[in-house]
C-alpha atoms as a PDB file:
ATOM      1  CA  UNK A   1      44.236  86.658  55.557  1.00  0.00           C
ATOM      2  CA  UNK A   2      45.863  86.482  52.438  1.00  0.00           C
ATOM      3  CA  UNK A   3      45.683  90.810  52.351  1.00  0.00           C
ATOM      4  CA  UNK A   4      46.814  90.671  55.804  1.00  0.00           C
ATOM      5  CA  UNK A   5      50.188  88.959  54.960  1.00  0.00           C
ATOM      6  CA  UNK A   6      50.830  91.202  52.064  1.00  0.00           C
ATOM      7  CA  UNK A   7      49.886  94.474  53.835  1.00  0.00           C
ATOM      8  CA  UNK A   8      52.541  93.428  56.229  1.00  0.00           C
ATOM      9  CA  UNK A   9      55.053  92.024  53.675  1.00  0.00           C
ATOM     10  CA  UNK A  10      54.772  95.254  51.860  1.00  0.00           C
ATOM     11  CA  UNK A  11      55.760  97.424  55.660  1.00  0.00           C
ATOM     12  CA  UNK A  12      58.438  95.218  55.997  1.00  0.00           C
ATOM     13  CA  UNK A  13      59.717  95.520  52.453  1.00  0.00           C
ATOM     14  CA  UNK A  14      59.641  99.374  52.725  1.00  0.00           C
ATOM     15  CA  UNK A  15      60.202 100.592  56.064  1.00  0.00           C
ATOM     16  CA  UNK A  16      62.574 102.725  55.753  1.00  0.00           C
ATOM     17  CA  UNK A  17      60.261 104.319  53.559  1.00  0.00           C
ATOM     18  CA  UNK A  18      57.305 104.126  55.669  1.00  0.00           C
ATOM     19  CA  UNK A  19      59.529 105.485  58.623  1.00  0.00           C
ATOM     20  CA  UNK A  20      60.385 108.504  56.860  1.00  0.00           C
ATOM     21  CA  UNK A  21      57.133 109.371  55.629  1.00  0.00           C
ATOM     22  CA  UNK A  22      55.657 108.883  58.932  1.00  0.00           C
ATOM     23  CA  UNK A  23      58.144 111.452  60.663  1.00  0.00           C
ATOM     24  CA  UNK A  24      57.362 113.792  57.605  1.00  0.00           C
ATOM     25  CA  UNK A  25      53.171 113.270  58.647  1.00  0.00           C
ATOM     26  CA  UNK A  26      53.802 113.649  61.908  1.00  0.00           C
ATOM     27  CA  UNK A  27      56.281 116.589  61.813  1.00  0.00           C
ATOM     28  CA  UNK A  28      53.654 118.487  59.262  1.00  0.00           C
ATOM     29  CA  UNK A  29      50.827 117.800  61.871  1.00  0.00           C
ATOM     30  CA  UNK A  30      52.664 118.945  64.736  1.00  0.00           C
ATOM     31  CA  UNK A  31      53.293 122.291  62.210  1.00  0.00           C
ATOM     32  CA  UNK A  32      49.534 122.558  61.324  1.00  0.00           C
ATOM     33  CA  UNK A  33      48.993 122.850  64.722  1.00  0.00           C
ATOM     34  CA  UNK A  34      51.653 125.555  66.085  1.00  0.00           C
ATOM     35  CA  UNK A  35      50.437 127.480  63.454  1.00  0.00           C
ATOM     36  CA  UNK A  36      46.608 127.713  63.955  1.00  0.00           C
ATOM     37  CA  UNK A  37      46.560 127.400  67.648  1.00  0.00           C
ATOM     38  CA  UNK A  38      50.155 127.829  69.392  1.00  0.00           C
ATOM     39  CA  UNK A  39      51.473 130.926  67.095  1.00  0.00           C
ATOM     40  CA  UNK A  40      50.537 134.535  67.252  1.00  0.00           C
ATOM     41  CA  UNK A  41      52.393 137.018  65.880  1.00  0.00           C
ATOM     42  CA  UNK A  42      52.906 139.917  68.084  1.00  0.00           C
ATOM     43  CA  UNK A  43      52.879 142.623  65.297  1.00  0.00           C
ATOM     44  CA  UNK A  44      55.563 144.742  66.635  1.00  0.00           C
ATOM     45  CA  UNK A  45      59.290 145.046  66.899  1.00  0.00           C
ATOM     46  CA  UNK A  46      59.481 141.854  67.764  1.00  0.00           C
ATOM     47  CA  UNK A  47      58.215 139.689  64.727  1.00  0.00           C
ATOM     48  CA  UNK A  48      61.344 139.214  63.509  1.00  0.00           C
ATOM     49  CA  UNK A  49      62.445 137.130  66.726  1.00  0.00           C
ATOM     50  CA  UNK A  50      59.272 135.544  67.223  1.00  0.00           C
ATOM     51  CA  UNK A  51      58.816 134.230  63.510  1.00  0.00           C
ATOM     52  CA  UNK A  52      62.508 133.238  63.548  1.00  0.00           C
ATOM     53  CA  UNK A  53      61.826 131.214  66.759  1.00  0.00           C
ATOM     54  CA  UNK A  54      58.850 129.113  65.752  1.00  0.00           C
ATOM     55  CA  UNK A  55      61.020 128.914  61.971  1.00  0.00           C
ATOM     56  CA  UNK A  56      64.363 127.323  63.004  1.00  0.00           C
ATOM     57  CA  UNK A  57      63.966 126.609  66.786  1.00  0.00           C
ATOM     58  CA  UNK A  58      61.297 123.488  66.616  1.00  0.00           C
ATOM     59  CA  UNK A  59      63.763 122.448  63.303  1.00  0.00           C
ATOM     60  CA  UNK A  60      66.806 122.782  65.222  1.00  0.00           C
ATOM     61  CA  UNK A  61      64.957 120.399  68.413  1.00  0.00           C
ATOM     62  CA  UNK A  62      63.974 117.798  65.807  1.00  0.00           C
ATOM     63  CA  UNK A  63      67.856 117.421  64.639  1.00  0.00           C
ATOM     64  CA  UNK A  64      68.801 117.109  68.130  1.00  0.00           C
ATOM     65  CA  UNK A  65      66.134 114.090  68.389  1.00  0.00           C
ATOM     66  CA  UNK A  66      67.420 112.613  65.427  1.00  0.00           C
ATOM     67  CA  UNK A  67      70.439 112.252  66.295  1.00  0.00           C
ATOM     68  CA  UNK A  68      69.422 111.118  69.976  1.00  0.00           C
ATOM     69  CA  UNK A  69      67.026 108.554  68.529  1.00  0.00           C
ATOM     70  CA  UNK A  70      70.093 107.313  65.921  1.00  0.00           C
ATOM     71  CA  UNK A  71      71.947 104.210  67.096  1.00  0.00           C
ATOM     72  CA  UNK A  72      74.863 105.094  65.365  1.00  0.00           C
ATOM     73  CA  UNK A  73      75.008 107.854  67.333  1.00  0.00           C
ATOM     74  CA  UNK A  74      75.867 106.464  70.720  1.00  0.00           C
ATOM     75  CA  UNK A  75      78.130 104.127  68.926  1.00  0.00           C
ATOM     76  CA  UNK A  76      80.258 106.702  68.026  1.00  0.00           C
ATOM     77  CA  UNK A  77      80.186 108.352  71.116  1.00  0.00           C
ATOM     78  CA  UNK A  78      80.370 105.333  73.897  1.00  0.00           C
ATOM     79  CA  UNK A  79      83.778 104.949  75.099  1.00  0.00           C
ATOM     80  CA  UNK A  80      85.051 107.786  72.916  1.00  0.00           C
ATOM     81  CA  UNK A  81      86.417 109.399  76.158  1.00  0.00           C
ATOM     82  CA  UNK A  82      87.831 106.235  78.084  1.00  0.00           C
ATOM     83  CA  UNK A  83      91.553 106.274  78.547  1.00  0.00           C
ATOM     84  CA  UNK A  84      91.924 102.803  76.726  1.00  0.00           C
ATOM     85  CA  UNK A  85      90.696 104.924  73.532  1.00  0.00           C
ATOM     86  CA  UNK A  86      93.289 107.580  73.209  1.00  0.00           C
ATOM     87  CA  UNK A  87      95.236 106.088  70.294  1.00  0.00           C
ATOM     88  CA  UNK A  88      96.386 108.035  67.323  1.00  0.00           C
ATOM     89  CA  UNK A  89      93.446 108.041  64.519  1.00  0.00           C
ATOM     90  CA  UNK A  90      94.896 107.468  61.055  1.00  0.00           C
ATOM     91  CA  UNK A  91      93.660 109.612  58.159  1.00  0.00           C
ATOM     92  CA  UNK A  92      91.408 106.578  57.413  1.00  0.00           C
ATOM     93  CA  UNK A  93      89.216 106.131  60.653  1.00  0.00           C
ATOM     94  CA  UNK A  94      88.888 109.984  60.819  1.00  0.00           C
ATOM     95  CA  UNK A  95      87.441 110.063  57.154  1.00  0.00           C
ATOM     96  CA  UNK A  96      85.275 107.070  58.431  1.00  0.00           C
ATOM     97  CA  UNK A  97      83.919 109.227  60.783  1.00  0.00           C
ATOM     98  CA  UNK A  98      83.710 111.479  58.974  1.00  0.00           C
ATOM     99  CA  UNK A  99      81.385 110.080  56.732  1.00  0.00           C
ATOM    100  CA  UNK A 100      79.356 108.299  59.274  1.00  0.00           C
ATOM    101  CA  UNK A 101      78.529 111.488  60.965  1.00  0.00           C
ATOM    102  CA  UNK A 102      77.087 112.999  57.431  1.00  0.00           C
ATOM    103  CA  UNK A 103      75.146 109.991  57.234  1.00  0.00           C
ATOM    104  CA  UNK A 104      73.704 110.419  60.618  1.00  0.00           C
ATOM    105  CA  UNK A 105      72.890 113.993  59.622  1.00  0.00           C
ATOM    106  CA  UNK A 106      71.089 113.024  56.376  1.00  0.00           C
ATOM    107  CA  UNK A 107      68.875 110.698  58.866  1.00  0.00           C
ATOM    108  CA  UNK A 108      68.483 112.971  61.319  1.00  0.00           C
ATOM    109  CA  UNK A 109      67.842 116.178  59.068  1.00  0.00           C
ATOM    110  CA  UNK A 110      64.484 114.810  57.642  1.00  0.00           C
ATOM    111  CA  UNK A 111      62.313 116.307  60.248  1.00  0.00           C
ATOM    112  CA  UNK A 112      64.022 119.657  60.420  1.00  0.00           C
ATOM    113  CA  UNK A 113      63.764 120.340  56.678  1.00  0.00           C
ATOM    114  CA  UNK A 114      60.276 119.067  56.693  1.00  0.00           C
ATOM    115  CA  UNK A 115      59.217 121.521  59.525  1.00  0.00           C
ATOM    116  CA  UNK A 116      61.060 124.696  57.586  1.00  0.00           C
ATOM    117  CA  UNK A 117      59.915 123.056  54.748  1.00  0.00           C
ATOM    118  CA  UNK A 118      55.818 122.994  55.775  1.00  0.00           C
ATOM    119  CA  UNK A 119      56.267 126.139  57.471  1.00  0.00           C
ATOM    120  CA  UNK A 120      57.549 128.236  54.538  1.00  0.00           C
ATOM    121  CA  UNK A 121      54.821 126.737  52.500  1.00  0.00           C
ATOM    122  CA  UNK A 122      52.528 128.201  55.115  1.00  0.00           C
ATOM    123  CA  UNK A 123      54.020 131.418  55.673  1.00  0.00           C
ATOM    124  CA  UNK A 124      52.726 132.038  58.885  1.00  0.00           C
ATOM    125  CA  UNK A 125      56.520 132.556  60.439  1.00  0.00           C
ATOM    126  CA  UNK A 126      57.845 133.863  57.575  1.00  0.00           C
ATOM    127  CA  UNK A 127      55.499 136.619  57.275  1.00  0.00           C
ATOM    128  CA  UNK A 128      56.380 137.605  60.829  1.00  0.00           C
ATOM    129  CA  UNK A 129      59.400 137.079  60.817  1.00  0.00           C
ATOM    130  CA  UNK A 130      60.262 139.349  57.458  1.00  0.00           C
ATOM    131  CA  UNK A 131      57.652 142.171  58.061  1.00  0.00           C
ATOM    132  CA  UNK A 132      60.289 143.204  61.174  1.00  0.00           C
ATOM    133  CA  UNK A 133      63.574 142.881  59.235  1.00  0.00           C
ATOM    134  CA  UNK A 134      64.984 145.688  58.477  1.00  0.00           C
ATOM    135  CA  UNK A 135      65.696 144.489  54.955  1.00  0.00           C
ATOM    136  CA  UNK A 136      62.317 144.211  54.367  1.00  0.00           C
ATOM    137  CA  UNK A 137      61.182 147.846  55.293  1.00  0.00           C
ATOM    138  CA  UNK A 138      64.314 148.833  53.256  1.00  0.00           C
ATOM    139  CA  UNK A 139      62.972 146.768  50.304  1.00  0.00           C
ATOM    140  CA  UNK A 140      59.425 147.839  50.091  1.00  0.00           C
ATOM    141  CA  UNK A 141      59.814 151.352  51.473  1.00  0.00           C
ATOM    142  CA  UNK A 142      61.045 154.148  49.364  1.00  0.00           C
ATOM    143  CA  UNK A 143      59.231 157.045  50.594  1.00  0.00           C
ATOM    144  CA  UNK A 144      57.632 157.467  54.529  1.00  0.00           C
ATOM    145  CA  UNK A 145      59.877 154.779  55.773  1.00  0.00           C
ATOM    146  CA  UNK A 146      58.942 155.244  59.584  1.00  0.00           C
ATOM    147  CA  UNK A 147      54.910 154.913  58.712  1.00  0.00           C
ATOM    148  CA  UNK A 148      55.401 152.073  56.635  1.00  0.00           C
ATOM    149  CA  UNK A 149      57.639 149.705  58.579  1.00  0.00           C
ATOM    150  CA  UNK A 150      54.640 150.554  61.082  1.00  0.00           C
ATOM    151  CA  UNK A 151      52.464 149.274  58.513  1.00  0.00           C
ATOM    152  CA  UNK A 152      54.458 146.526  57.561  1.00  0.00           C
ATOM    153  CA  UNK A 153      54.722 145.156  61.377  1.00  0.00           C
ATOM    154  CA  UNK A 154      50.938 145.068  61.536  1.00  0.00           C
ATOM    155  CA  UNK A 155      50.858 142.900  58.002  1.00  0.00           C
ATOM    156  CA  UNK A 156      50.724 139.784  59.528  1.00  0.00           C
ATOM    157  CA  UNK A 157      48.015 140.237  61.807  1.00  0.00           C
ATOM    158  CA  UNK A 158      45.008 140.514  58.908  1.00  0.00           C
ATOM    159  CA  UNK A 159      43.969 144.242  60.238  1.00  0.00           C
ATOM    160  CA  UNK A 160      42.837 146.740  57.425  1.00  0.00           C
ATOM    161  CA  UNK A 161      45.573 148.373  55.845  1.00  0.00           C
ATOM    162  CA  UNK A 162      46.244 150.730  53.079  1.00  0.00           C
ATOM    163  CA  UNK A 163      46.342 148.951  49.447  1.00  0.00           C
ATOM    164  CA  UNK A 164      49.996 148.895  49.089  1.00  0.00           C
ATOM    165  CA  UNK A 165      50.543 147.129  52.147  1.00  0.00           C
ATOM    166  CA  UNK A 166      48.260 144.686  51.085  1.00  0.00           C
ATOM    167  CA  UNK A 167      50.046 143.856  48.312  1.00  0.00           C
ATOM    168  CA  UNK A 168      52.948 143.759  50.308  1.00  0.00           C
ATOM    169  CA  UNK A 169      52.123 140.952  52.551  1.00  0.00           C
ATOM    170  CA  UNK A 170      50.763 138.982  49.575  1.00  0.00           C
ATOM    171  CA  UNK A 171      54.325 139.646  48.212  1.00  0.00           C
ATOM    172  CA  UNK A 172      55.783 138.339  51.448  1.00  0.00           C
ATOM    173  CA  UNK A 173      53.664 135.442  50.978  1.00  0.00           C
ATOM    174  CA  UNK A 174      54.752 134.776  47.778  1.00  0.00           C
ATOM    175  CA  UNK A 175      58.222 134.895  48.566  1.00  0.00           C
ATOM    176  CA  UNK A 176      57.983 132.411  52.050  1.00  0.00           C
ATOM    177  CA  UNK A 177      56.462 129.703  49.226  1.00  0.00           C
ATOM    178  CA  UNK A 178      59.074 130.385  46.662  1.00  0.00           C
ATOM    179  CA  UNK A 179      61.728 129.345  49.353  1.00  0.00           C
ATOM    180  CA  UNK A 180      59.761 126.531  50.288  1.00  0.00           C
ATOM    181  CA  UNK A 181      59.465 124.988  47.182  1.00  0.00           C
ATOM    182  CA  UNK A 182      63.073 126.274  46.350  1.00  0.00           C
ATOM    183  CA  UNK A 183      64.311 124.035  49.555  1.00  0.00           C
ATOM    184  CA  UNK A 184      62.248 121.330  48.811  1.00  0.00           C
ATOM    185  CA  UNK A 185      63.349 121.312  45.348  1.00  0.00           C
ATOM    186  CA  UNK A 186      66.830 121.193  46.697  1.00  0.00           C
ATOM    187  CA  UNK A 187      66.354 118.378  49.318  1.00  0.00           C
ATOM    188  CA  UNK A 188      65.090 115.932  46.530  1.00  0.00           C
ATOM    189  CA  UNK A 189      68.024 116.859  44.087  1.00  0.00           C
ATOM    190  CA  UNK A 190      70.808 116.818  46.804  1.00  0.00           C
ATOM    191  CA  UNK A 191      69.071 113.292  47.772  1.00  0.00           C
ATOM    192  CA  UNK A 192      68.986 112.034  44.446  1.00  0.00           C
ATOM    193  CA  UNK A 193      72.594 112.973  43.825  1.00  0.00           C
ATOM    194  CA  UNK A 194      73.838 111.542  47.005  1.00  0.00           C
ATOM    195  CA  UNK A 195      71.914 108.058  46.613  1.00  0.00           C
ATOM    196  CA  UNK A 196      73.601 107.924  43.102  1.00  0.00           C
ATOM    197  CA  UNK A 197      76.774 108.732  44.487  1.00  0.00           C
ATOM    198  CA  UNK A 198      76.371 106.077  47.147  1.00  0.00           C
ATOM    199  CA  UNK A 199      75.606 103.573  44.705  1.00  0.00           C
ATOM    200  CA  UNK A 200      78.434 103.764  42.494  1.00  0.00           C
ATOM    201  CA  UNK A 201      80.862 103.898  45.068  1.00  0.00           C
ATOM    202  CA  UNK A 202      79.816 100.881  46.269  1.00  0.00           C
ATOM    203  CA  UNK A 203      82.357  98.453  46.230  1.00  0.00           C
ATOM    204  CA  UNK A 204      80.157  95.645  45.411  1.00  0.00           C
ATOM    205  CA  UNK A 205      77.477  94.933  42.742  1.00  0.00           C
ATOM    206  CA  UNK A 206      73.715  95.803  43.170  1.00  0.00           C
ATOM    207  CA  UNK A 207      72.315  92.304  44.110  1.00  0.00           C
ATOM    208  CA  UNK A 208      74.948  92.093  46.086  1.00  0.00           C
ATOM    209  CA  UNK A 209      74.280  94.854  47.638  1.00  0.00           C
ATOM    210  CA  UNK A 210      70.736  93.485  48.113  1.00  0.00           C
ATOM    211  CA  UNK A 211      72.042  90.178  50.158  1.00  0.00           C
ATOM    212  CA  UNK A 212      73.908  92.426  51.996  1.00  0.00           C
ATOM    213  CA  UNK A 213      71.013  94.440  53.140  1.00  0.00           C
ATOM    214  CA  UNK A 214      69.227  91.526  54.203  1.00  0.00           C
ATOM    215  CA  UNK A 215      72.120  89.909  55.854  1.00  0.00           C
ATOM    216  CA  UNK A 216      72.221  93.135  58.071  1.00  0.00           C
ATOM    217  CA  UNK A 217      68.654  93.082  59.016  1.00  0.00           C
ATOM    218  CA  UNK A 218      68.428  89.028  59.603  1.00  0.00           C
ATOM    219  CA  UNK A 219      71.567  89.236  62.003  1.00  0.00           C
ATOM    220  CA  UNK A 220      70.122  92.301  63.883  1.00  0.00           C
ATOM    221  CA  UNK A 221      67.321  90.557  64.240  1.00  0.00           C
ATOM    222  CA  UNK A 222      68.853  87.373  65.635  1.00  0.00           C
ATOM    223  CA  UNK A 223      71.154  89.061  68.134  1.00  0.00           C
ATOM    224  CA  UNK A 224      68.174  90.922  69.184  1.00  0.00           C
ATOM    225  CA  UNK A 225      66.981  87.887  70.003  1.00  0.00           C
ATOM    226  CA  UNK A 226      70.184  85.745  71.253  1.00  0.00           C
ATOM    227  CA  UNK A 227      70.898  88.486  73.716  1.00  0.00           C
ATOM    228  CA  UNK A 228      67.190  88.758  75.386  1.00  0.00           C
ATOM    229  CA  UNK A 229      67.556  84.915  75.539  1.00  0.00           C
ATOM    230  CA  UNK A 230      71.416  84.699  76.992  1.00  0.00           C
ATOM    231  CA  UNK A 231      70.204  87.970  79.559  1.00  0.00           C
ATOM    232  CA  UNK A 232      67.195  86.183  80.831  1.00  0.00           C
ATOM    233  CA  UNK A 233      69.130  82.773  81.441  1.00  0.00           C
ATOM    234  CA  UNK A 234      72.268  84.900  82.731  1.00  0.00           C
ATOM    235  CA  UNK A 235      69.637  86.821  85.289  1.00  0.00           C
ATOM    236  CA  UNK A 236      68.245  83.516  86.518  1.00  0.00           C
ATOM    237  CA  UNK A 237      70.931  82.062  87.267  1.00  0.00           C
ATOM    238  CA  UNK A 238      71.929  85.067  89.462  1.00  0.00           C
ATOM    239  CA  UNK A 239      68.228  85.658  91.102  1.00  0.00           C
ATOM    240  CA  UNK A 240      68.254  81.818  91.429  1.00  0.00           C
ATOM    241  CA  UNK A 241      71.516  81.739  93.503  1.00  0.00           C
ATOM    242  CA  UNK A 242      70.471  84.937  95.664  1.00  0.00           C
ATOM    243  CA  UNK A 243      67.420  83.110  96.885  1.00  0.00           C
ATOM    244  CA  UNK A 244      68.199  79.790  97.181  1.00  0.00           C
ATOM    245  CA  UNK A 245      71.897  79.903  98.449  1.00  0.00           C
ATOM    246  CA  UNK A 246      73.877  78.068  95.947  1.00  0.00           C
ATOM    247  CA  UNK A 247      76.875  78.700  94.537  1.00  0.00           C
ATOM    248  CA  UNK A 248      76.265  79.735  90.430  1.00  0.00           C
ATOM    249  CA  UNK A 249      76.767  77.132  88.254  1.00  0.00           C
ATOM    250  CA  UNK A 250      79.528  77.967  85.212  1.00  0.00           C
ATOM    251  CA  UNK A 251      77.520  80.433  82.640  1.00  0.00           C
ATOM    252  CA  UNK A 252      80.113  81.368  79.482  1.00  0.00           C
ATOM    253  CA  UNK A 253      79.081  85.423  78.904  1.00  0.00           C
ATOM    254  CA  UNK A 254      81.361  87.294  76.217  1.00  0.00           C
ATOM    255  CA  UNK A 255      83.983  89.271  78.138  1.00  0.00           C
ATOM    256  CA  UNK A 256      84.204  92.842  77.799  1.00  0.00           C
ATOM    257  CA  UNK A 257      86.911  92.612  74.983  1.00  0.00           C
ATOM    258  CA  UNK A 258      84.633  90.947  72.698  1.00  0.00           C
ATOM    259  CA  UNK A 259      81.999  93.362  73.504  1.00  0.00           C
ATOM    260  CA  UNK A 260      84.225  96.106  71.749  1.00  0.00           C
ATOM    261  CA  UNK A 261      85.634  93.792  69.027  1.00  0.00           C
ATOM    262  CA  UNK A 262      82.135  93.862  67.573  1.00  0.00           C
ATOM    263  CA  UNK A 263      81.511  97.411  68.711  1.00  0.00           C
ATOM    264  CA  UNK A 264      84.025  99.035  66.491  1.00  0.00           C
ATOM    265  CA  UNK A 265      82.500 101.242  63.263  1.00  0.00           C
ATOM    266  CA  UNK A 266      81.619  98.658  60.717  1.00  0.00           C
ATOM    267  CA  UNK A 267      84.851  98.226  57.834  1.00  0.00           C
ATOM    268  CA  UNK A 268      84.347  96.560  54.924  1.00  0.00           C
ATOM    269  CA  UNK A 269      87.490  95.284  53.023  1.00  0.00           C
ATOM    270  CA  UNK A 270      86.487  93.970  49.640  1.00  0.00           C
ATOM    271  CA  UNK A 271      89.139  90.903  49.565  1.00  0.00           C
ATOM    272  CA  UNK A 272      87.648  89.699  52.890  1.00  0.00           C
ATOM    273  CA  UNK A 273      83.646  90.821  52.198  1.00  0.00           C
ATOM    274  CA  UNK A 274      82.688  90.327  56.105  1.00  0.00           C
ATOM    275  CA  UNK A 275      79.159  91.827  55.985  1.00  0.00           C
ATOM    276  CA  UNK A 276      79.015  92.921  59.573  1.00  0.00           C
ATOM    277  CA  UNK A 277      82.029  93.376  62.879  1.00  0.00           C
ATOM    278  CA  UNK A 278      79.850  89.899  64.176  1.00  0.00           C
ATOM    279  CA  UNK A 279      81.266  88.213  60.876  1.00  0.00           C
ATOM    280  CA  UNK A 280      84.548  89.742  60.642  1.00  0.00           C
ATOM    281  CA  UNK A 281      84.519  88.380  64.506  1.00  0.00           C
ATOM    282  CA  UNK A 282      83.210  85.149  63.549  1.00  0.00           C
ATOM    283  CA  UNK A 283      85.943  84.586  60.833  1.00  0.00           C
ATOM    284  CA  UNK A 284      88.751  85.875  62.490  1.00  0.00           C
ATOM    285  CA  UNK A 285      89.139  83.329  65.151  1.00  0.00           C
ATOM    286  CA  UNK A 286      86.460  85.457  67.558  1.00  0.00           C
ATOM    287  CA  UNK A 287      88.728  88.758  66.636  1.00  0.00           C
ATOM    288  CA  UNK A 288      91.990  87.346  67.906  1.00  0.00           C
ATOM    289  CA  UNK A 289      93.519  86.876  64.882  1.00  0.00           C
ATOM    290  CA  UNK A 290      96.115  89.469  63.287  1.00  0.00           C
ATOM    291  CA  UNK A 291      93.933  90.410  60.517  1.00  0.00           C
ATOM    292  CA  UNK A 292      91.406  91.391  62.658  1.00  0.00           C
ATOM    293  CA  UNK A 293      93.716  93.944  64.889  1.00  0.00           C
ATOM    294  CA  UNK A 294      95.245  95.434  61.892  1.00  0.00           C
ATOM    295  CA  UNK A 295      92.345  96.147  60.126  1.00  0.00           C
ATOM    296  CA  UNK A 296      90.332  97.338  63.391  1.00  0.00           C
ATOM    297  CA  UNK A 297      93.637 100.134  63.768  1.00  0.00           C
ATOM    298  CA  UNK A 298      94.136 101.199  60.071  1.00  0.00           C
ATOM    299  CA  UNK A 299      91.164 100.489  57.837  1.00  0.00           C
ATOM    300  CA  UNK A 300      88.360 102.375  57.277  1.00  0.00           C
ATOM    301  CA  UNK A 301      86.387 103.023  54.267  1.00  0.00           C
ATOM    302  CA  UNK A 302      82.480 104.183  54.278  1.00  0.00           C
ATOM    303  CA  UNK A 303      79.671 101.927  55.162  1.00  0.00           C
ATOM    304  CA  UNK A 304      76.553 101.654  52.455  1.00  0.00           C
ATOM    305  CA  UNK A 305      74.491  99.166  54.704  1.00  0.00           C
ATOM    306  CA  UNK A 306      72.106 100.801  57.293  1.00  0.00           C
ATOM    307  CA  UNK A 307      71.761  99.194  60.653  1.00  0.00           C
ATOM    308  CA  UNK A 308      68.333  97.459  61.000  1.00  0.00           C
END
């Protein structure tokens, strides 16, 4: 039992961890598999467009479900359109989001630069896709360019070819895992900087930092909770009055300005140090306060707490 409570101690303690390594499992499984059973290169004039396809196309779907499957996302987005929004953005907000959209790319890039990642390791698409560039047969072909661009279009598909052709394709090969390790190389640098960066712009101190993290997840967690409660009394009260016939009795719901109030991007104002828009609400007289207006118009500055 003991084990038990650890093992799950441990997930909680490191989930954002554990998330990210299981997208990069799962996104180097789903790889494996295009590449032994889904892809076959055609060998002709076409490798170039086929490799390219299975390269960047299932990377480029796996951004677009990242950012679908980011809550920050549709934050940004809902209401971004209504008439009641069209207000002039200072240079503040639009460096906000700014920022929050390169943070939402960071998350959501993890499974495309795994897949290109994998798959250059592999070389399966690669191979095709550089034995029908034209840059390729310019490379590697110095004499009978017509017969060996033939010869380098069949490379990828293991038949028996001459000796320097062979060579070749190991050569292509060789250079598909270069770039892979070159990108992945680059990923963990650009990461490291970033997280560094991150850290000492942060406009508070490290254990700080720390409360603040769990502050985040503890109140997303409790309005998780607070609003499946407050929903399920709210929707009894309506069933009850639709079946029985009575009139509702008084039920206190937050009104749709309060909804926004603590749907605005998150600002963080080190003289106040609200850890959330629910405690900037809380402590501005539930957001009707001056303070609260003037900062939700003008102030912006970058957000180092992820959502839970």
């Amino acid at each position: 039992m003991d084990t038990l409570r650890k093992a799950v101690d441990f997930c909680i303690r490191h989930q954002k961890v554990l998330g990210y390594s299981t997208v990069s499992l799962l996104t180097v499984a789903t790889e494996h598999i295009f590449s032994a059973v889904v892809f076959k290169c055609p060998c002709n004039s076409g490798n170039m467009l086929y490799g390219l396809s299975f390269l960047l196309a299932p990377a480029f779907i796996l951004l677009l479900l990242g950012y679908m499957a980011n809550a920050r996302t549709w934050l940004l987005l809902t209401g971004g359109c209504s008439q009641e929004k069209h207000v002039q953005c200072s240079s503040g907000r639009a460096c906000g989001r700014l920022c929050q959209l390169l943070r939402m790319t960071a998350k959501a890039s993890v499974a495309p630069l795994t897949w290109i990642a994998v798959a250059l390791l592999g070389a399966d698409f690669y191979e095709c896709a550089a034995s029908g560039s034209s840059l390729t047969a310019h490379f590697f072909c110095k004499g009978n360019r017509t017969d060996c661009q033939t010869q380098l279009l069949q490379a990828p598909c293991g038949k028996e070819l001459p000796a320097d052709t062979t060579r070749e394709r190991l050569s292509l090969k060789a250079q598909s895992q270069l770039f892979g390790w070159f990108l992945i190389a680059a990923i963990m640098t650009v990461a490291l900087i970033s997280t560094c960066f991150s850290h000492c712009c942060s406009p508070v101190s490290y254990l700080q930092l720390k409360f603040w993290k769990i502050y985040a997840k503890k109140e997303h967690e409790l309005f998780e909770t607070k609003a499946k409660e407050h929903a399920t009394k709210l929707a009894e009260r309506n069933t009850n009055c639709f079946f029985e016939a009575t009139d509702p009795a008084p039920f206190h719901t937050p009104s749709r300005e309060d909804w926004q109030k603590i749907s605005f991007l998150y600002t963080f104002n080190p003289q106040e140090q609200h850890y959330s828009m629910i405690h900037k609400y809380a402590s501005t007289n539930r957001g009707n306060s001056a303070e609260f207006k003037e900062e939700g118009q003008d102030h912006m500055v970058l957000e180092f707490v992820e959502e839970a």
